[in-house]
PDB file of N, CA and C in Angstrom:
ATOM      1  N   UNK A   1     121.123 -63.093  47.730  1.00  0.00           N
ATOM      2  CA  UNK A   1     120.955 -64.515  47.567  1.00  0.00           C
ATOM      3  C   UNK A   1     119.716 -64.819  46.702  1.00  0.00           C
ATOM      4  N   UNK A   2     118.814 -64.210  46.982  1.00  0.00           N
ATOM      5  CA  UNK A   2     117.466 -64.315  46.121  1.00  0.00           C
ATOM      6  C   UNK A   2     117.937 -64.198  44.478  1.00  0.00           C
ATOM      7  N   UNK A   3     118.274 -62.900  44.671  1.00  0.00           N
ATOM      8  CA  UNK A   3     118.853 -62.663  43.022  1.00  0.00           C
ATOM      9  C   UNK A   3     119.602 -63.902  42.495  1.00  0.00           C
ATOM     10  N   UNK A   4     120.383 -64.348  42.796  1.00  0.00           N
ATOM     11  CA  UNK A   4     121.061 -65.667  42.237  1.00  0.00           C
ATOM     12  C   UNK A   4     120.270 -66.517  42.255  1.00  0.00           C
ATOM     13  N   UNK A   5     119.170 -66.653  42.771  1.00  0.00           N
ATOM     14  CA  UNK A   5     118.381 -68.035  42.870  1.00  0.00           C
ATOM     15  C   UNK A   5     117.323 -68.007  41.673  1.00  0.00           C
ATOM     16  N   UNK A   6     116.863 -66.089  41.480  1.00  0.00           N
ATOM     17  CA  UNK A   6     115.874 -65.901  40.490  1.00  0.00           C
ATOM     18  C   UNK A   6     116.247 -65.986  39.262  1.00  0.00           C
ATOM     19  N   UNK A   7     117.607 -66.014  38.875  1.00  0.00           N
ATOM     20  CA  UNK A   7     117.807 -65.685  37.467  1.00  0.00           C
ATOM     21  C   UNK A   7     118.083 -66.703  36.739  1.00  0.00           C
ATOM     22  N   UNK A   8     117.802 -67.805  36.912  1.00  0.00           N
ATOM     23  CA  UNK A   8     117.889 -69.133  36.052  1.00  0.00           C
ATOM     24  C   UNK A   8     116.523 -69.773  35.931  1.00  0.00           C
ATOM     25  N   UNK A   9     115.594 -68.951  36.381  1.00  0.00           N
ATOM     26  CA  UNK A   9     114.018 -69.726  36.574  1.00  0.00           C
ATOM     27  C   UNK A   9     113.748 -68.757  35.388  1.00  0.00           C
ATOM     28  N   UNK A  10     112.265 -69.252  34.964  1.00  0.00           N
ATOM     29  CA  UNK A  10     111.398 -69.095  34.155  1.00  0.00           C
ATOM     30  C   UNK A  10     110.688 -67.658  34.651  1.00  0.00           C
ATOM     31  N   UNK A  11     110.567 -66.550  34.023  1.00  0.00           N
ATOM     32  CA  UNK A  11     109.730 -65.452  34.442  1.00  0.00           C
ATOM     33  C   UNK A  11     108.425 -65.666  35.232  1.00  0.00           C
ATOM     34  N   UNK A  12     107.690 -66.403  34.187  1.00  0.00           N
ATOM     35  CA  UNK A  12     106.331 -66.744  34.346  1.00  0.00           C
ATOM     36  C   UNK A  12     106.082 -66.871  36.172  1.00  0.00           C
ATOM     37  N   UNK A  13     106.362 -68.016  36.084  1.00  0.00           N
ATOM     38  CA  UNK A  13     106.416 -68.330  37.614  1.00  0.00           C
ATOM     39  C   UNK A  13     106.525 -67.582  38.705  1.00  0.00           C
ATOM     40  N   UNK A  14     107.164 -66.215  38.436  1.00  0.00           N
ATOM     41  CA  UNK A  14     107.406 -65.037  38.973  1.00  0.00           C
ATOM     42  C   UNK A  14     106.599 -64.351  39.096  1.00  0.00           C
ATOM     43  N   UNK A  15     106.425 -64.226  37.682  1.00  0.00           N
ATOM     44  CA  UNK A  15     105.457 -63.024  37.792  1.00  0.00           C
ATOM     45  C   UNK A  15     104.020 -63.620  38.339  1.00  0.00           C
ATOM     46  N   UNK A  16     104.219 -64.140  38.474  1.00  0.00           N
ATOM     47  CA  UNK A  16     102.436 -65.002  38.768  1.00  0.00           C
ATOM     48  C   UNK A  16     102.735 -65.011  40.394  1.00  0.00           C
ATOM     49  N   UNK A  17     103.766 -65.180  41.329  1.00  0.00           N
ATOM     50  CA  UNK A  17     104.108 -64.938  42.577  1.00  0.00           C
ATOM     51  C   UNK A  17     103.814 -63.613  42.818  1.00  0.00           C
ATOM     52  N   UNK A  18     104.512 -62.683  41.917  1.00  0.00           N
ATOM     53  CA  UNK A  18     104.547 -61.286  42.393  1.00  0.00           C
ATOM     54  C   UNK A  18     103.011 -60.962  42.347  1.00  0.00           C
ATOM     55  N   UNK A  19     102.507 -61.132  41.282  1.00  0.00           N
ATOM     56  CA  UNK A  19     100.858 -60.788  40.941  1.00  0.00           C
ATOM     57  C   UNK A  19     100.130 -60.929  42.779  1.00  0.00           C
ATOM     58  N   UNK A  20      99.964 -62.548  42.568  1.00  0.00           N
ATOM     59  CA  UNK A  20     100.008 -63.103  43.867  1.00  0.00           C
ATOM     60  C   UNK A  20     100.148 -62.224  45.130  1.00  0.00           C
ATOM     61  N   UNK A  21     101.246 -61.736  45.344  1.00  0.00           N
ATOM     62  CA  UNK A  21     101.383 -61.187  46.566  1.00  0.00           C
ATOM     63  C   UNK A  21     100.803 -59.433  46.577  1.00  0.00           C
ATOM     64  N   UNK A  22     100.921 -58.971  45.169  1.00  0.00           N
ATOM     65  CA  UNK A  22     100.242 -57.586  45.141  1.00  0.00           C
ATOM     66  C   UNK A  22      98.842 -57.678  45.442  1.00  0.00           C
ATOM     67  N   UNK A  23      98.424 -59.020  45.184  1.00  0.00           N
ATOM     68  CA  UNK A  23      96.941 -59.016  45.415  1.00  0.00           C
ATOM     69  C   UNK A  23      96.731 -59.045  46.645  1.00  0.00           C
ATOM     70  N   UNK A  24      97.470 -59.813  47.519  1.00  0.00           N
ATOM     71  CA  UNK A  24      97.279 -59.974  48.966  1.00  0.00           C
ATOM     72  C   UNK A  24      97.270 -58.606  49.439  1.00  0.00           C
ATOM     73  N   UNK A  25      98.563 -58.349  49.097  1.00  0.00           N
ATOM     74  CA  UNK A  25      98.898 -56.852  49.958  1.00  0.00           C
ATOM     75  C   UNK A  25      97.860 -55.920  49.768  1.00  0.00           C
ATOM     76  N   UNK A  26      97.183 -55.631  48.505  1.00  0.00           N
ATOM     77  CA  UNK A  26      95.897 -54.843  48.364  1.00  0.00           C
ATOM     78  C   UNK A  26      95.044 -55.163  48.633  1.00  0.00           C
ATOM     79  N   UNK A  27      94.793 -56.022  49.097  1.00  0.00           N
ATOM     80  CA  UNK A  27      93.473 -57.074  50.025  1.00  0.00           C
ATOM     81  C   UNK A  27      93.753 -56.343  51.435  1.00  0.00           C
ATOM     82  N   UNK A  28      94.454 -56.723  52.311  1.00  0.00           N
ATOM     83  CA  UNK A  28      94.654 -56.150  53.471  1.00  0.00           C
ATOM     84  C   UNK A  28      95.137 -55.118  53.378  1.00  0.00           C
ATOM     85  N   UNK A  29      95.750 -53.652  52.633  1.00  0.00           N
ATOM     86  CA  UNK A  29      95.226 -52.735  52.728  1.00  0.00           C
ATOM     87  C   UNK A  29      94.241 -51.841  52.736  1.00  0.00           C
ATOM     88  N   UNK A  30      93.538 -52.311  51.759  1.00  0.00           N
ATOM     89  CA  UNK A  30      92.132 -51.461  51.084  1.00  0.00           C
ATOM     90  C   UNK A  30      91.303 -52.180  52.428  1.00  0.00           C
ATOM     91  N   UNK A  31      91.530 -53.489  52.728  1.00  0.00           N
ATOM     92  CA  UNK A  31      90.733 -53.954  54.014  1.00  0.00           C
ATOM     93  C   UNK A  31      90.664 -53.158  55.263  1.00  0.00           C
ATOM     94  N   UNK A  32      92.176 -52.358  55.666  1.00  0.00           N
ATOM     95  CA  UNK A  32      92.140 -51.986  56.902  1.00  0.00           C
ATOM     96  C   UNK A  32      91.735 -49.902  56.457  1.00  0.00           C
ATOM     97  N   UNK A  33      91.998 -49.968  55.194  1.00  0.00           N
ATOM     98  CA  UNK A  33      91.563 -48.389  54.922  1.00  0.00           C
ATOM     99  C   UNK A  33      90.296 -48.209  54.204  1.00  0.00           C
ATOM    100  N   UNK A  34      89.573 -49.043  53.927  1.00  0.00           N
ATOM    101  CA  UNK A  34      88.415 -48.688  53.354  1.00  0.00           C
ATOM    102  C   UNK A  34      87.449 -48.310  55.291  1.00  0.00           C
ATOM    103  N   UNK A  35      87.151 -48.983  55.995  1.00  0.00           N
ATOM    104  CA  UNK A  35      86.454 -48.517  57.265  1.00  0.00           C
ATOM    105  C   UNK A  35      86.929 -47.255  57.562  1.00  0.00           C
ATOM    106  N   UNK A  36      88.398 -47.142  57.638  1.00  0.00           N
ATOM    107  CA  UNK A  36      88.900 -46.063  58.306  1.00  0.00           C
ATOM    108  C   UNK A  36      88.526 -44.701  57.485  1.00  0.00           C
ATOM    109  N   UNK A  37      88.099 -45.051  56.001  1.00  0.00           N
ATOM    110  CA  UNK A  37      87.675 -43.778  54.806  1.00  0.00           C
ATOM    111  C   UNK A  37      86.042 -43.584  55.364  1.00  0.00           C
ATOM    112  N   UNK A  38      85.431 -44.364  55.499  1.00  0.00           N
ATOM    113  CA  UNK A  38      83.848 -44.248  56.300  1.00  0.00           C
ATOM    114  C   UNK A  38      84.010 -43.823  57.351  1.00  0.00           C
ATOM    115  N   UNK A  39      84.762 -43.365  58.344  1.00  0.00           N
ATOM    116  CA  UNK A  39      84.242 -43.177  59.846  1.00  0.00           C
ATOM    117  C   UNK A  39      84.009 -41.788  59.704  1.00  0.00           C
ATOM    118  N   UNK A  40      84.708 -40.951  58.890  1.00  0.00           N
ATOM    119  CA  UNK A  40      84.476 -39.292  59.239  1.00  0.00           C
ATOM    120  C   UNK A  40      83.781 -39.040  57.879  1.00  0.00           C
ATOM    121  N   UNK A  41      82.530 -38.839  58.412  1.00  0.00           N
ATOM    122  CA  UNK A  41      81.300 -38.494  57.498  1.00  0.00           C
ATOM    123  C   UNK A  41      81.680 -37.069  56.823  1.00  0.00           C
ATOM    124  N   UNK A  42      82.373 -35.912  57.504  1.00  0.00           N
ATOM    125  CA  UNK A  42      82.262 -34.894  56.582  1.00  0.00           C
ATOM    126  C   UNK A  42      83.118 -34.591  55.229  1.00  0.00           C
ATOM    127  N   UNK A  43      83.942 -35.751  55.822  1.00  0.00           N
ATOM    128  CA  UNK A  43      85.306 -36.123  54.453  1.00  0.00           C
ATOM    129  C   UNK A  43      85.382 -37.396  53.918  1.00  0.00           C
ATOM    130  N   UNK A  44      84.109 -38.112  54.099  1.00  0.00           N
ATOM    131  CA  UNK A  44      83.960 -39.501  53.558  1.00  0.00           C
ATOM    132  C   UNK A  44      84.274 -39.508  52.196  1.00  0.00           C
ATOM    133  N   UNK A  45      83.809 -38.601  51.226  1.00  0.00           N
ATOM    134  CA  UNK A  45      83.877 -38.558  49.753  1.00  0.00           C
ATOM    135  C   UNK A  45      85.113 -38.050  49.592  1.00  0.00           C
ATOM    136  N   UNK A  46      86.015 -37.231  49.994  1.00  0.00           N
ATOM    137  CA  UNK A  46      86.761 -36.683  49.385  1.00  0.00           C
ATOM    138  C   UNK A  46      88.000 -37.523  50.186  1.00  0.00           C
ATOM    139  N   UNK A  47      88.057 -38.780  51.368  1.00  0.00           N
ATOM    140  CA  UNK A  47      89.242 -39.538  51.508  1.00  0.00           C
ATOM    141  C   UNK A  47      88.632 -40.997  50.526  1.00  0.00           C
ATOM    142  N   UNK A  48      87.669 -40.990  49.905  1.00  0.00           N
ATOM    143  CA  UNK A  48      87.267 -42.238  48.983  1.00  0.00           C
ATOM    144  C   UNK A  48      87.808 -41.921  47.849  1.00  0.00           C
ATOM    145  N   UNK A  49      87.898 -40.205  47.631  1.00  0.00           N
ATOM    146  CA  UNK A  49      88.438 -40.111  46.164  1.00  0.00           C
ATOM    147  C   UNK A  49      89.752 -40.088  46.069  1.00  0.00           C
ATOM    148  N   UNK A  50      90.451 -39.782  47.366  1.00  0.00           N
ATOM    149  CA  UNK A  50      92.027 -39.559  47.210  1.00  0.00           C
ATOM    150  C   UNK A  50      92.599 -41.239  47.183  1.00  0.00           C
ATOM    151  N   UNK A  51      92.196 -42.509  48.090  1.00  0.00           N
ATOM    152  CA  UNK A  51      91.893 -44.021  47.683  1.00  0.00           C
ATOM    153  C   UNK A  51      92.077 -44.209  46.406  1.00  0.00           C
ATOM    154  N   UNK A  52      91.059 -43.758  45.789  1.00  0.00           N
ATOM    155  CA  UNK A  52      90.689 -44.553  44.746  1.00  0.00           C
ATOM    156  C   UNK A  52      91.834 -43.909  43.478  1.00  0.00           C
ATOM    157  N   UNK A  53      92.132 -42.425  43.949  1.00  0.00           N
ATOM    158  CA  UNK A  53      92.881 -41.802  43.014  1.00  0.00           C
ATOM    159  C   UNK A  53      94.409 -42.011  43.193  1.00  0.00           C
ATOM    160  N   UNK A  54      94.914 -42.618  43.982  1.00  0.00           N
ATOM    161  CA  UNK A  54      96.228 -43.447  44.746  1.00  0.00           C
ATOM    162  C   UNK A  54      96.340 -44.836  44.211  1.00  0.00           C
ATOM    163  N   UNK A  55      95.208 -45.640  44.346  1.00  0.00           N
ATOM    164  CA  UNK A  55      94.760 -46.886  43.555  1.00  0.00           C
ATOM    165  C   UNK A  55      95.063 -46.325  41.877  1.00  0.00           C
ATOM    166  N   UNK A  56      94.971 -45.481  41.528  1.00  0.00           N
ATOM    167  CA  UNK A  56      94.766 -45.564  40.010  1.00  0.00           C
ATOM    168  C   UNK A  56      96.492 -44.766  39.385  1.00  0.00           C
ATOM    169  N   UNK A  57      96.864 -44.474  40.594  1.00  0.00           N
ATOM    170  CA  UNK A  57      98.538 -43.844  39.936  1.00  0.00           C
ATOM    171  C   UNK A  57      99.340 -44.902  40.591  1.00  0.00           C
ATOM    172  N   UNK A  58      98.645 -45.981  41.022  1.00  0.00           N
ATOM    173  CA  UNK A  58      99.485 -47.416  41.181  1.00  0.00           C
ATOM    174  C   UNK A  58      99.496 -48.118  39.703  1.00  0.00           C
ATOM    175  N   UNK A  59      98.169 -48.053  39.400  1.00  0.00           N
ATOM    176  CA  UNK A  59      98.031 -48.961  38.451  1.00  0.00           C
ATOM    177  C   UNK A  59      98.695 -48.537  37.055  1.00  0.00           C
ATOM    178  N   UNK A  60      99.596 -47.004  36.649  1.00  0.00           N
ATOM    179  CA  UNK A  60     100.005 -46.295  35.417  1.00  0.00           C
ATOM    180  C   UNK A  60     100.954 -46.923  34.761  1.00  0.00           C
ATOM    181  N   UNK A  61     101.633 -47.618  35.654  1.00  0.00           N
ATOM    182  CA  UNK A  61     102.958 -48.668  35.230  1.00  0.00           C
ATOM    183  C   UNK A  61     102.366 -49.427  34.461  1.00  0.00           C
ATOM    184  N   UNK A  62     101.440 -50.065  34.564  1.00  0.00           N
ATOM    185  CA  UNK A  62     101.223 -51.292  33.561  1.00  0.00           C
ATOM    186  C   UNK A  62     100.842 -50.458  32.322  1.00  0.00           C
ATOM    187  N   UNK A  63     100.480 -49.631  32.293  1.00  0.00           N
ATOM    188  CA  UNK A  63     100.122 -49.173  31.106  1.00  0.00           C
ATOM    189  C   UNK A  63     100.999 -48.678  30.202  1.00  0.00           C
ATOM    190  N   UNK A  64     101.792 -48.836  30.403  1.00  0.00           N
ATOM    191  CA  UNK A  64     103.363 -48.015  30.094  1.00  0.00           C
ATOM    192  C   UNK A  64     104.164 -49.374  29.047  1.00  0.00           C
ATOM    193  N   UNK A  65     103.688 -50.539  29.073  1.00  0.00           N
ATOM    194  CA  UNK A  65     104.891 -51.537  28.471  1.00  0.00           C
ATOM    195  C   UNK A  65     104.383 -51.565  27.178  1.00  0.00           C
TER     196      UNK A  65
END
């Protein structure tokens, strides 16, 4: 039903929703996993780098158009 509803609208509007909600969703993730990457001090650096290195093979798509 969605699909029929999306395909006569304007992209824009979309994509500015979707943006929108990726931002949320990475707001309250990185919110509830950034503490949980600090609590164990002997692997603090190396679960900050696997984060940040997960964060950055999210972001490869855009680079791609």
């Amino acid at each position: 039903m969605a699909i029929t509803m999306l395909q006569n609208m304007d992209r824009y509007p979309i994509g500015i929703a979707l943006g929108v909600s990726a931002g949320i969703f990475l707001y309250i993730s990185i919110g509830d996993l950034l503490p949980t990457v600090h609590e164990v001090d002997e692997k603090k650096y190396n679960n900050l780098f696997c984060l940040a290195l997960g964060l950055l093979i999210m972001m490869l798509p855009l680079g791609l158009h």
